[in-house]
PDB file of N, CA and C in Angstrom:
ATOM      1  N   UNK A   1      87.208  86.143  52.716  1.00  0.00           N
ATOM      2  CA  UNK A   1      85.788  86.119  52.411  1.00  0.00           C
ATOM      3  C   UNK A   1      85.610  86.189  50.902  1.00  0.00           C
ATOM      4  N   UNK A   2      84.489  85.708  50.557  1.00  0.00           N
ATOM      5  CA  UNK A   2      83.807  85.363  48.913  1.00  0.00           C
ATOM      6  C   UNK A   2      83.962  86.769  48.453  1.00  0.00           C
ATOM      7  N   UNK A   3      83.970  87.140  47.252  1.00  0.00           N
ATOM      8  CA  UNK A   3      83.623  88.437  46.897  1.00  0.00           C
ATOM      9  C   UNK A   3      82.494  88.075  46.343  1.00  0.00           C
ATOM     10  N   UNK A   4      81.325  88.903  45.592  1.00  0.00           N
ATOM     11  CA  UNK A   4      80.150  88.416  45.145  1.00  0.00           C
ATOM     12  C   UNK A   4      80.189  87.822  43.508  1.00  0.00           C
ATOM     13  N   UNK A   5      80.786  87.868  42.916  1.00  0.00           N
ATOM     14  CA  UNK A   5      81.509  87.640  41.464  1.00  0.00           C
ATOM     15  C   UNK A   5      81.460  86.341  41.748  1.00  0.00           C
ATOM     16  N   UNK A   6      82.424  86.310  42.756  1.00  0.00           N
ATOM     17  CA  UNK A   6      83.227  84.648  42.761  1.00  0.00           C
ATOM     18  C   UNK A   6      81.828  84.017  42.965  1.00  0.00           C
ATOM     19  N   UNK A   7      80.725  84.269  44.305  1.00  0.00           N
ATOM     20  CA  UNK A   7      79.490  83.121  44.143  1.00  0.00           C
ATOM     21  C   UNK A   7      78.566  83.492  43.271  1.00  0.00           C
ATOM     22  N   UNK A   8      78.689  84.823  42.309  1.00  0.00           N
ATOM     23  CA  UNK A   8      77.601  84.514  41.408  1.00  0.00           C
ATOM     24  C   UNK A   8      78.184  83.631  40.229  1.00  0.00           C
ATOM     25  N   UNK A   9      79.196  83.376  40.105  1.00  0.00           N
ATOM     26  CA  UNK A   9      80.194  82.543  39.002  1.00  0.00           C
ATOM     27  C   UNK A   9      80.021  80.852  39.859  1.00  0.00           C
ATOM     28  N   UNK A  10      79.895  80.931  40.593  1.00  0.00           N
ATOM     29  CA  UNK A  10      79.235  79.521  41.462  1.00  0.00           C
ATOM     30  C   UNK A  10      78.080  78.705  40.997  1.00  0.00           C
ATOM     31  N   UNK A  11      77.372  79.830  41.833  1.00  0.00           N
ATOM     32  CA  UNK A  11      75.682  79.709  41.087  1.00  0.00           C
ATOM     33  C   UNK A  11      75.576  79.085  40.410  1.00  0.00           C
ATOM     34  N   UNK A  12      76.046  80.414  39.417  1.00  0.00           N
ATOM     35  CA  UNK A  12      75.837  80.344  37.503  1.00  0.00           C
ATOM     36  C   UNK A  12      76.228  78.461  37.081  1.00  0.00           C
ATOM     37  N   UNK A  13      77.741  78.256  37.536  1.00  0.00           N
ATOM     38  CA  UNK A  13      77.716  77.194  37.303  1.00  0.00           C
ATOM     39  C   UNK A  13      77.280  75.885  37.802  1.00  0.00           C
ATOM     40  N   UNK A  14      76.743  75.937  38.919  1.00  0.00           N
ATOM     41  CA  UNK A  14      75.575  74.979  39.896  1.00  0.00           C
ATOM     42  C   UNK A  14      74.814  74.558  38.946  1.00  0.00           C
ATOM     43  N   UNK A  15      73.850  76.003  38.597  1.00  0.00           N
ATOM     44  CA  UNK A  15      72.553  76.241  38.068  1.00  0.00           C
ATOM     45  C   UNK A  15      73.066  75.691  36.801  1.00  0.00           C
ATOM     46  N   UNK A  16      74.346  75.822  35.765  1.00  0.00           N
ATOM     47  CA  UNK A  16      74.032  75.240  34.762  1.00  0.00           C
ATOM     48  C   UNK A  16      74.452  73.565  34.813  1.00  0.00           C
ATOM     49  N   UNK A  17      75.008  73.001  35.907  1.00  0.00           N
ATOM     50  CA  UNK A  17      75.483  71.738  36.008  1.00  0.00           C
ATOM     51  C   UNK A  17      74.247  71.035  36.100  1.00  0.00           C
ATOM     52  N   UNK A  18      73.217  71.598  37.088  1.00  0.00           N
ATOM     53  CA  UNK A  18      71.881  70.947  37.627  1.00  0.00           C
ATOM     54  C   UNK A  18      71.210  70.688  36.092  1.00  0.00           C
ATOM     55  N   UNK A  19      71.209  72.080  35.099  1.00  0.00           N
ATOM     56  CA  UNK A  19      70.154  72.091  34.274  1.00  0.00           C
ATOM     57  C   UNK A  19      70.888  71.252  33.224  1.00  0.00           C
ATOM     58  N   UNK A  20      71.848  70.672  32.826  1.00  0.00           N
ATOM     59  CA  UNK A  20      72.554  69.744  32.398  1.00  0.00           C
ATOM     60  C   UNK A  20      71.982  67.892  32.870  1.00  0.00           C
ATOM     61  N   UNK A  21      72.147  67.895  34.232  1.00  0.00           N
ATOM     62  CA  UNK A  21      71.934  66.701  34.362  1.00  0.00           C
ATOM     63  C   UNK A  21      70.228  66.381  34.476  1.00  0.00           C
ATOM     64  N   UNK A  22      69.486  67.538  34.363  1.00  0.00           N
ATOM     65  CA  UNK A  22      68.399  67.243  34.286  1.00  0.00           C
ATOM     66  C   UNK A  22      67.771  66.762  32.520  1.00  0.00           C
ATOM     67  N   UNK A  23      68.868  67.183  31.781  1.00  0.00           N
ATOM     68  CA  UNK A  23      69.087  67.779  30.136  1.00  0.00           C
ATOM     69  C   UNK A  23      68.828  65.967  29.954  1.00  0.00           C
ATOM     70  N   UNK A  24      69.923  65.391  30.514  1.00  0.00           N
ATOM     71  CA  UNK A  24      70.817  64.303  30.090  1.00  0.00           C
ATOM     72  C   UNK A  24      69.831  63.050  30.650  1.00  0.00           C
ATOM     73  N   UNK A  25      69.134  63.713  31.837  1.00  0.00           N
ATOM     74  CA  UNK A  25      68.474  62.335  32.064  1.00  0.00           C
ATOM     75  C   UNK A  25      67.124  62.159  31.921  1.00  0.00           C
ATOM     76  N   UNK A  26      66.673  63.209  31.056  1.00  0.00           N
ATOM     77  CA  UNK A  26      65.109  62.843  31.241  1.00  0.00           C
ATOM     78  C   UNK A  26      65.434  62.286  29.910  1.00  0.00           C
ATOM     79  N   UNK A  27      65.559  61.796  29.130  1.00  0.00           N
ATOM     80  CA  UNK A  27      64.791  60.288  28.195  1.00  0.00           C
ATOM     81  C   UNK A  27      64.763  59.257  28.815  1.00  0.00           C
ATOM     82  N   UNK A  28      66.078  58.708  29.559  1.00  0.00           N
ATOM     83  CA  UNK A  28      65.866  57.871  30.447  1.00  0.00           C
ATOM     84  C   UNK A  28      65.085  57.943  32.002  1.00  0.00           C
ATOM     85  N   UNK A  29      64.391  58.749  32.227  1.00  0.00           N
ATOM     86  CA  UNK A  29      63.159  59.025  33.012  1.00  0.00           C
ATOM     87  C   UNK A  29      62.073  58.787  32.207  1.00  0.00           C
ATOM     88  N   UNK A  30      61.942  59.325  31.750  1.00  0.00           N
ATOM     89  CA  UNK A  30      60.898  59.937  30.479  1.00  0.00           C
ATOM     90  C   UNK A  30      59.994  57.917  29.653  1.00  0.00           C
ATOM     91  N   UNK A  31      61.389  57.609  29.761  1.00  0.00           N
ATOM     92  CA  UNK A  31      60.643  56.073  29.258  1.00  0.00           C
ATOM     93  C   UNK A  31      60.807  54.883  30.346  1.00  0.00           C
ATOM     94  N   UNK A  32      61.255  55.546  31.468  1.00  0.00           N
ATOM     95  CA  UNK A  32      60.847  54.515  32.632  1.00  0.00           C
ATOM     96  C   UNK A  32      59.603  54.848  32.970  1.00  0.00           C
ATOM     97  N   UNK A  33      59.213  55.749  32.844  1.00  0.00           N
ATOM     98  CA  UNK A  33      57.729  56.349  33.336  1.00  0.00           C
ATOM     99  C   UNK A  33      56.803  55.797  32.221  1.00  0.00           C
ATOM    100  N   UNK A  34      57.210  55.646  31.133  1.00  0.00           N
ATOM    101  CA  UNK A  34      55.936  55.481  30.024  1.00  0.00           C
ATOM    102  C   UNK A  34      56.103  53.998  29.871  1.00  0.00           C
ATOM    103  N   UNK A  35      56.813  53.126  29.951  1.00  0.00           N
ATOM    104  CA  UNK A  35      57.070  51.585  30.022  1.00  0.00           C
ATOM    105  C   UNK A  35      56.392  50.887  31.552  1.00  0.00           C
ATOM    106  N   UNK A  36      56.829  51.768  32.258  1.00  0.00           N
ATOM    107  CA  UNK A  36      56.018  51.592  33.683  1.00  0.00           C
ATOM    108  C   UNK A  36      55.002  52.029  33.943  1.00  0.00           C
ATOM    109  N   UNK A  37      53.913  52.658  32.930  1.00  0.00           N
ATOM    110  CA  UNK A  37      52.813  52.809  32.903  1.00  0.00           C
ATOM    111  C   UNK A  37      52.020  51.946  31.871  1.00  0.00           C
ATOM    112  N   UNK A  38      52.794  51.641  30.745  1.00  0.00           N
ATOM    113  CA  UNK A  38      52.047  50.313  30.026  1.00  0.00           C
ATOM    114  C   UNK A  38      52.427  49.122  30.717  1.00  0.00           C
ATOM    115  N   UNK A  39      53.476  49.090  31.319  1.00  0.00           N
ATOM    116  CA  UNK A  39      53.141  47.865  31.727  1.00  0.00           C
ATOM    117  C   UNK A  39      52.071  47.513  33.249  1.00  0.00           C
ATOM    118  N   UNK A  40      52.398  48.218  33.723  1.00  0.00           N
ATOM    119  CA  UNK A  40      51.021  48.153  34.495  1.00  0.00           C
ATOM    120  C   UNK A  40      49.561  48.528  34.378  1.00  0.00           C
ATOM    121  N   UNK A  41      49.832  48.609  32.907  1.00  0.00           N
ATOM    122  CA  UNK A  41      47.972  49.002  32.255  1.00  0.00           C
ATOM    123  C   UNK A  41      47.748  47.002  31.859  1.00  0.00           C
ATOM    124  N   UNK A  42      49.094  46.944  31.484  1.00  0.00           N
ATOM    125  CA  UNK A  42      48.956  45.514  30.957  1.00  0.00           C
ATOM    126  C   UNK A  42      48.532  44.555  32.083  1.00  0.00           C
ATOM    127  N   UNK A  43      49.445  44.378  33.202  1.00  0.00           N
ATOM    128  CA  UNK A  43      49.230  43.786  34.362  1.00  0.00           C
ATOM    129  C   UNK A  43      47.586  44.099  35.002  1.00  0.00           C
ATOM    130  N   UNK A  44      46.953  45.385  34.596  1.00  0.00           N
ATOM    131  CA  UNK A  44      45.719  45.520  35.408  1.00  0.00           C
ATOM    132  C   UNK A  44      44.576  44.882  34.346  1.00  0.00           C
ATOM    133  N   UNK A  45      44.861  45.011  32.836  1.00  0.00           N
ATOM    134  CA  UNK A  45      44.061  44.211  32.198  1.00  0.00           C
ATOM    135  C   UNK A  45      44.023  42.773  32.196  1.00  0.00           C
ATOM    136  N   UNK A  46      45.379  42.321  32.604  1.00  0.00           N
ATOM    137  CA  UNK A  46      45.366  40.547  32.419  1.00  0.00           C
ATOM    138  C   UNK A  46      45.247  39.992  33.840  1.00  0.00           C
ATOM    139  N   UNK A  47      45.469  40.743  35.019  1.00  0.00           N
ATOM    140  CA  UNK A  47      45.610  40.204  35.950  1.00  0.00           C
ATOM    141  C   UNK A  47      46.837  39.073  36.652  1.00  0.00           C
ATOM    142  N   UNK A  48      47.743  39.706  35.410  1.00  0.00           N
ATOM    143  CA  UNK A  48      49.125  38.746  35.463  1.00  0.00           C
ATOM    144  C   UNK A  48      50.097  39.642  36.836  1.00  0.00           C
ATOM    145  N   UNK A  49      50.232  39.433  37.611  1.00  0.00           N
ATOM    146  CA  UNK A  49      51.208  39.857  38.800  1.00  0.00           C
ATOM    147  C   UNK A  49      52.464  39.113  38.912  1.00  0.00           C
ATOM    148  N   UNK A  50      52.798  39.351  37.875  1.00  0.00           N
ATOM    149  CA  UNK A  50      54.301  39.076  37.734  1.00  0.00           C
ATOM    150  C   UNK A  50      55.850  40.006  37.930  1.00  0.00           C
ATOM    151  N   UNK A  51      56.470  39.804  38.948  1.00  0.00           N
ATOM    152  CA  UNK A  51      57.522  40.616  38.959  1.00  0.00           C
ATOM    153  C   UNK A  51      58.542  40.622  38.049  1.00  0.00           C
ATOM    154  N   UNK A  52      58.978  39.915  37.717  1.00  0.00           N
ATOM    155  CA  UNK A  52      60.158  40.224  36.346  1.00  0.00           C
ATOM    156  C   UNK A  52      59.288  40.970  34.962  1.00  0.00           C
ATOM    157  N   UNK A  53      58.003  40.961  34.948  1.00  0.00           N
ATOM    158  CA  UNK A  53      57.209  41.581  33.839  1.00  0.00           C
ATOM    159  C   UNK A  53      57.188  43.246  34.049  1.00  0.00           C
ATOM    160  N   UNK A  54      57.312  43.328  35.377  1.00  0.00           N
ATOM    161  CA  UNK A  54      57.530  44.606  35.421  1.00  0.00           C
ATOM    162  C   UNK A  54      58.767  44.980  35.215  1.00  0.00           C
ATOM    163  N   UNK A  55      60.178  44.485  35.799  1.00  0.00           N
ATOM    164  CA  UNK A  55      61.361  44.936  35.981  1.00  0.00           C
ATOM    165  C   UNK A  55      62.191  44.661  33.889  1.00  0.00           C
ATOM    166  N   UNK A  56      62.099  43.709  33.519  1.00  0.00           N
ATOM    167  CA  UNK A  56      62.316  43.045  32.653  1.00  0.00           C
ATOM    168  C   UNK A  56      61.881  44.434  31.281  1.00  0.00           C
ATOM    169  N   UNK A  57      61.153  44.524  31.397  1.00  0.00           N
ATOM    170  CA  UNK A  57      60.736  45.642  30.156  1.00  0.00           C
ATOM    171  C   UNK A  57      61.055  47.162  30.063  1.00  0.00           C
ATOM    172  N   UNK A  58      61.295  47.500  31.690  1.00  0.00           N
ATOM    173  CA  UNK A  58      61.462  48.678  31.658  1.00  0.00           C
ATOM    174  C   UNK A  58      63.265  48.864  31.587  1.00  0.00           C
ATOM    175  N   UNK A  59      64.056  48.049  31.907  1.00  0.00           N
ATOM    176  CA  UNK A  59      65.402  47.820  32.033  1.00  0.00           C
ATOM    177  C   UNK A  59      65.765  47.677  30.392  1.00  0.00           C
ATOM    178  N   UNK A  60      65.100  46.926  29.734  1.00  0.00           N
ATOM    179  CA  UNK A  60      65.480  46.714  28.321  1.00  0.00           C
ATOM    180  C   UNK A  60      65.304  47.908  27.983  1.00  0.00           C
ATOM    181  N   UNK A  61      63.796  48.818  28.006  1.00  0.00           N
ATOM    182  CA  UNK A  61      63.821  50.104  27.055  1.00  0.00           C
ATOM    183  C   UNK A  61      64.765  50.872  27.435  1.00  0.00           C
ATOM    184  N   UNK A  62      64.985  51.373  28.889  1.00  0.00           N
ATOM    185  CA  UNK A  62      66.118  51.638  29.890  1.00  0.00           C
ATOM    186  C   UNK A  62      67.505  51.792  28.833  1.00  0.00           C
ATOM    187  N   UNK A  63      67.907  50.794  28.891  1.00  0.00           N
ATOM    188  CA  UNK A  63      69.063  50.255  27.934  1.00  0.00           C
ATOM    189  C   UNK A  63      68.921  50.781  26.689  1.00  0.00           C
ATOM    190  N   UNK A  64      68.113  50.423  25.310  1.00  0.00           N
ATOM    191  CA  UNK A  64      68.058  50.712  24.193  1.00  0.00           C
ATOM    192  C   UNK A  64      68.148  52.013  24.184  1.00  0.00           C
ATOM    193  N   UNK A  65      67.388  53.025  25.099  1.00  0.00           N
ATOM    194  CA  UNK A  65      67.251  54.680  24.981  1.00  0.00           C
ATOM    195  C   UNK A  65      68.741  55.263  25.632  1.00  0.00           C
ATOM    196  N   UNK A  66      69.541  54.600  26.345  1.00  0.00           N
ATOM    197  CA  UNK A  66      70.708  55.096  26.994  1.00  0.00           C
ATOM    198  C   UNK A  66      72.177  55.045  25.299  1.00  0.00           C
ATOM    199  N   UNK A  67      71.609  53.389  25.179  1.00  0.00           N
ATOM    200  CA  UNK A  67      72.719  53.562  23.762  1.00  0.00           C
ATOM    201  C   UNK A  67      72.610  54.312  22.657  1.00  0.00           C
ATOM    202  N   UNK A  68      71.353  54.829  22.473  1.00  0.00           N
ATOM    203  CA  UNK A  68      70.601  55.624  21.564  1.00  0.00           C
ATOM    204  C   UNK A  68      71.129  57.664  21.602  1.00  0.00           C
ATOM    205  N   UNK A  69      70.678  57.869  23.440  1.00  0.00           N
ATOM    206  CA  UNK A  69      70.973  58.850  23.518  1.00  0.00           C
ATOM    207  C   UNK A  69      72.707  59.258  24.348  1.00  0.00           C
ATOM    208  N   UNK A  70      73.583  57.836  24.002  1.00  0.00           N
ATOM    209  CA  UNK A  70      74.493  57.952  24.688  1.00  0.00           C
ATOM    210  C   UNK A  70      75.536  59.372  23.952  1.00  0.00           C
ATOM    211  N   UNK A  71      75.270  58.808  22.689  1.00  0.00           N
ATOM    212  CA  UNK A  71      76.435  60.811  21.934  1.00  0.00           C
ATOM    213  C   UNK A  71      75.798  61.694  22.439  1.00  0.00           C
ATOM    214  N   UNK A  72      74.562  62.031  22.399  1.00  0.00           N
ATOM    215  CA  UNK A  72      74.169  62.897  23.317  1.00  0.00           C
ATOM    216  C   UNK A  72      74.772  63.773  24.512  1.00  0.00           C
ATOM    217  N   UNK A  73      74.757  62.543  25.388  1.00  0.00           N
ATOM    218  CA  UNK A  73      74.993  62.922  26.771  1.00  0.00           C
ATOM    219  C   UNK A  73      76.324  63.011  26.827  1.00  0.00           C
ATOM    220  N   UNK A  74      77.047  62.423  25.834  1.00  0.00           N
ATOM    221  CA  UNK A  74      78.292  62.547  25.946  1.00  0.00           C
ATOM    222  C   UNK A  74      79.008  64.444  25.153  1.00  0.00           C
ATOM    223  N   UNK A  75      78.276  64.379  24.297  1.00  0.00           N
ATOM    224  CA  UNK A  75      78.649  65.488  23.371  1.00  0.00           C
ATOM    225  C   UNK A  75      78.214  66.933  24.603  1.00  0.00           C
ATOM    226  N   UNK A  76      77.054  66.905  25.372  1.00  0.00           N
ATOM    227  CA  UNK A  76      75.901  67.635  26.785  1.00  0.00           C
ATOM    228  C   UNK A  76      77.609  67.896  27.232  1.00  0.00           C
ATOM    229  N   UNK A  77      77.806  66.946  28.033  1.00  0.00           N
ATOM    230  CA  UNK A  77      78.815  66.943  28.547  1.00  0.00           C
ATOM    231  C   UNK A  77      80.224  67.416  28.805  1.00  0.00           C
ATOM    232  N   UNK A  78      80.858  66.908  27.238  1.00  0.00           N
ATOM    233  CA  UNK A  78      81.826  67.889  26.676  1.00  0.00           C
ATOM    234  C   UNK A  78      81.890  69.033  26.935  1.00  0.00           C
ATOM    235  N   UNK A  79      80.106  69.709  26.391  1.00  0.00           N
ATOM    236  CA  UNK A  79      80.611  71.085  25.577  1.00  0.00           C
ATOM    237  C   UNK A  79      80.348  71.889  26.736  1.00  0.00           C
ATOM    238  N   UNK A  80      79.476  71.072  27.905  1.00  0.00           N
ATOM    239  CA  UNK A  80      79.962  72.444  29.431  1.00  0.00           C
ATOM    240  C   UNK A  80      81.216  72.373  30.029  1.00  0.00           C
ATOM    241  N   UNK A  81      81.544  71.180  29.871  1.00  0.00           N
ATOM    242  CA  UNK A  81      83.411  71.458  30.512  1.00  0.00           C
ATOM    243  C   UNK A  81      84.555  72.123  29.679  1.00  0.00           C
ATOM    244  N   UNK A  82      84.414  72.189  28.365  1.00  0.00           N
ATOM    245  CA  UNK A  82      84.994  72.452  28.085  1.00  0.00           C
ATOM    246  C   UNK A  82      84.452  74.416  27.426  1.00  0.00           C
ATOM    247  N   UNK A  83      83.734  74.710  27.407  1.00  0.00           N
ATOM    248  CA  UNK A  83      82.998  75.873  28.035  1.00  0.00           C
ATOM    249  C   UNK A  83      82.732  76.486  29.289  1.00  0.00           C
ATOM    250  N   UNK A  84      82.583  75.999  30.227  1.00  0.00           N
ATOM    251  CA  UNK A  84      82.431  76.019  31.325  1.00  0.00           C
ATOM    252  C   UNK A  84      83.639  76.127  32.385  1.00  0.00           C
ATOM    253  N   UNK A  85      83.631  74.879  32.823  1.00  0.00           N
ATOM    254  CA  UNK A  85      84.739  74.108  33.790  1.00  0.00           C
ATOM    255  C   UNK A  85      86.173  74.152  33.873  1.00  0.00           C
ATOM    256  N   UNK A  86      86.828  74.263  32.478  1.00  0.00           N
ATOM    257  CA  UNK A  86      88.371  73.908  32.261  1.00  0.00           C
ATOM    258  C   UNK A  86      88.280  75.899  31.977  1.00  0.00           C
ATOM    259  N   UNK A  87      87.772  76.384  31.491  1.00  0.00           N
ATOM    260  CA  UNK A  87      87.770  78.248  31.807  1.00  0.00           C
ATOM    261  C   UNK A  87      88.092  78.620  33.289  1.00  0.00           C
ATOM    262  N   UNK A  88      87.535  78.146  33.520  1.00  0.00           N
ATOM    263  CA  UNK A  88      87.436  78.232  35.420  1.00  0.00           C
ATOM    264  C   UNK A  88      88.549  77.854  36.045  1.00  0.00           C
ATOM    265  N   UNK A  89      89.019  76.586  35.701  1.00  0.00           N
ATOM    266  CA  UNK A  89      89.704  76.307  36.215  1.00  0.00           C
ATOM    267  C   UNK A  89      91.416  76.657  35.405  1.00  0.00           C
ATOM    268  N   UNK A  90      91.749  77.213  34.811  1.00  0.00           N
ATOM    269  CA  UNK A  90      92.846  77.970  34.161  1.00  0.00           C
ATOM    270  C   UNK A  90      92.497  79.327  34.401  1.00  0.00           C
ATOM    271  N   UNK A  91      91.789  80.250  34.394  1.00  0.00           N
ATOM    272  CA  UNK A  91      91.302  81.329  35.457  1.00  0.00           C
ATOM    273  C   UNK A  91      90.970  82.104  34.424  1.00  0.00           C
ATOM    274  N   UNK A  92      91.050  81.895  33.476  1.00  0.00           N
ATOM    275  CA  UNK A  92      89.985  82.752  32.051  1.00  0.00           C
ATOM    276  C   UNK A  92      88.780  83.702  32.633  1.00  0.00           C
TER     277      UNK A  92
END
């Protein structure tokens, strides 16, 4: 059986994996939501119902904000495994 250490050391690291990938992905949320709201301000002013107008703009910003915040997520990343994860797992 668990001792309580071992699942609060679980948790702990659940809770910080979750709050990590939530870290890492909201810009790329963050500007699918705001590209997908101008562009359908655009579409309701012109009356243009075009499907690639929607998909097409939000995929490009998509893209530009991923290469932008890619050290980021990469550096996010690193510094919980190697804080985190590789401790754990050598039994530190």
């Amino acid at each position: 059986m668990n001792s309580p250490t071992t699942e609060g050391v679980i948790f702990d690291i659940l809770r910080q994996g979750l709050w990590i990938a939530v870290t890492i992905s909201a810009p790329l949320l963050i500007v699918a939501l705001v590209a997908g709201v101008v562009v359908g301000l655009f579409q309701a002013l012109t009356s243009i119902q075009e499907m690639t107008l929607t998909f097409v703009p939000k995929v490009g910003a998509m893209l530009i904000v991923f290469w932008v915040s890619m050290s980021f997520m990469t550096a996010t990343l690193v510094t919980f495994f190697t804080d985190a994860i590789i401790p754990l797992i050598e039994g530190n």
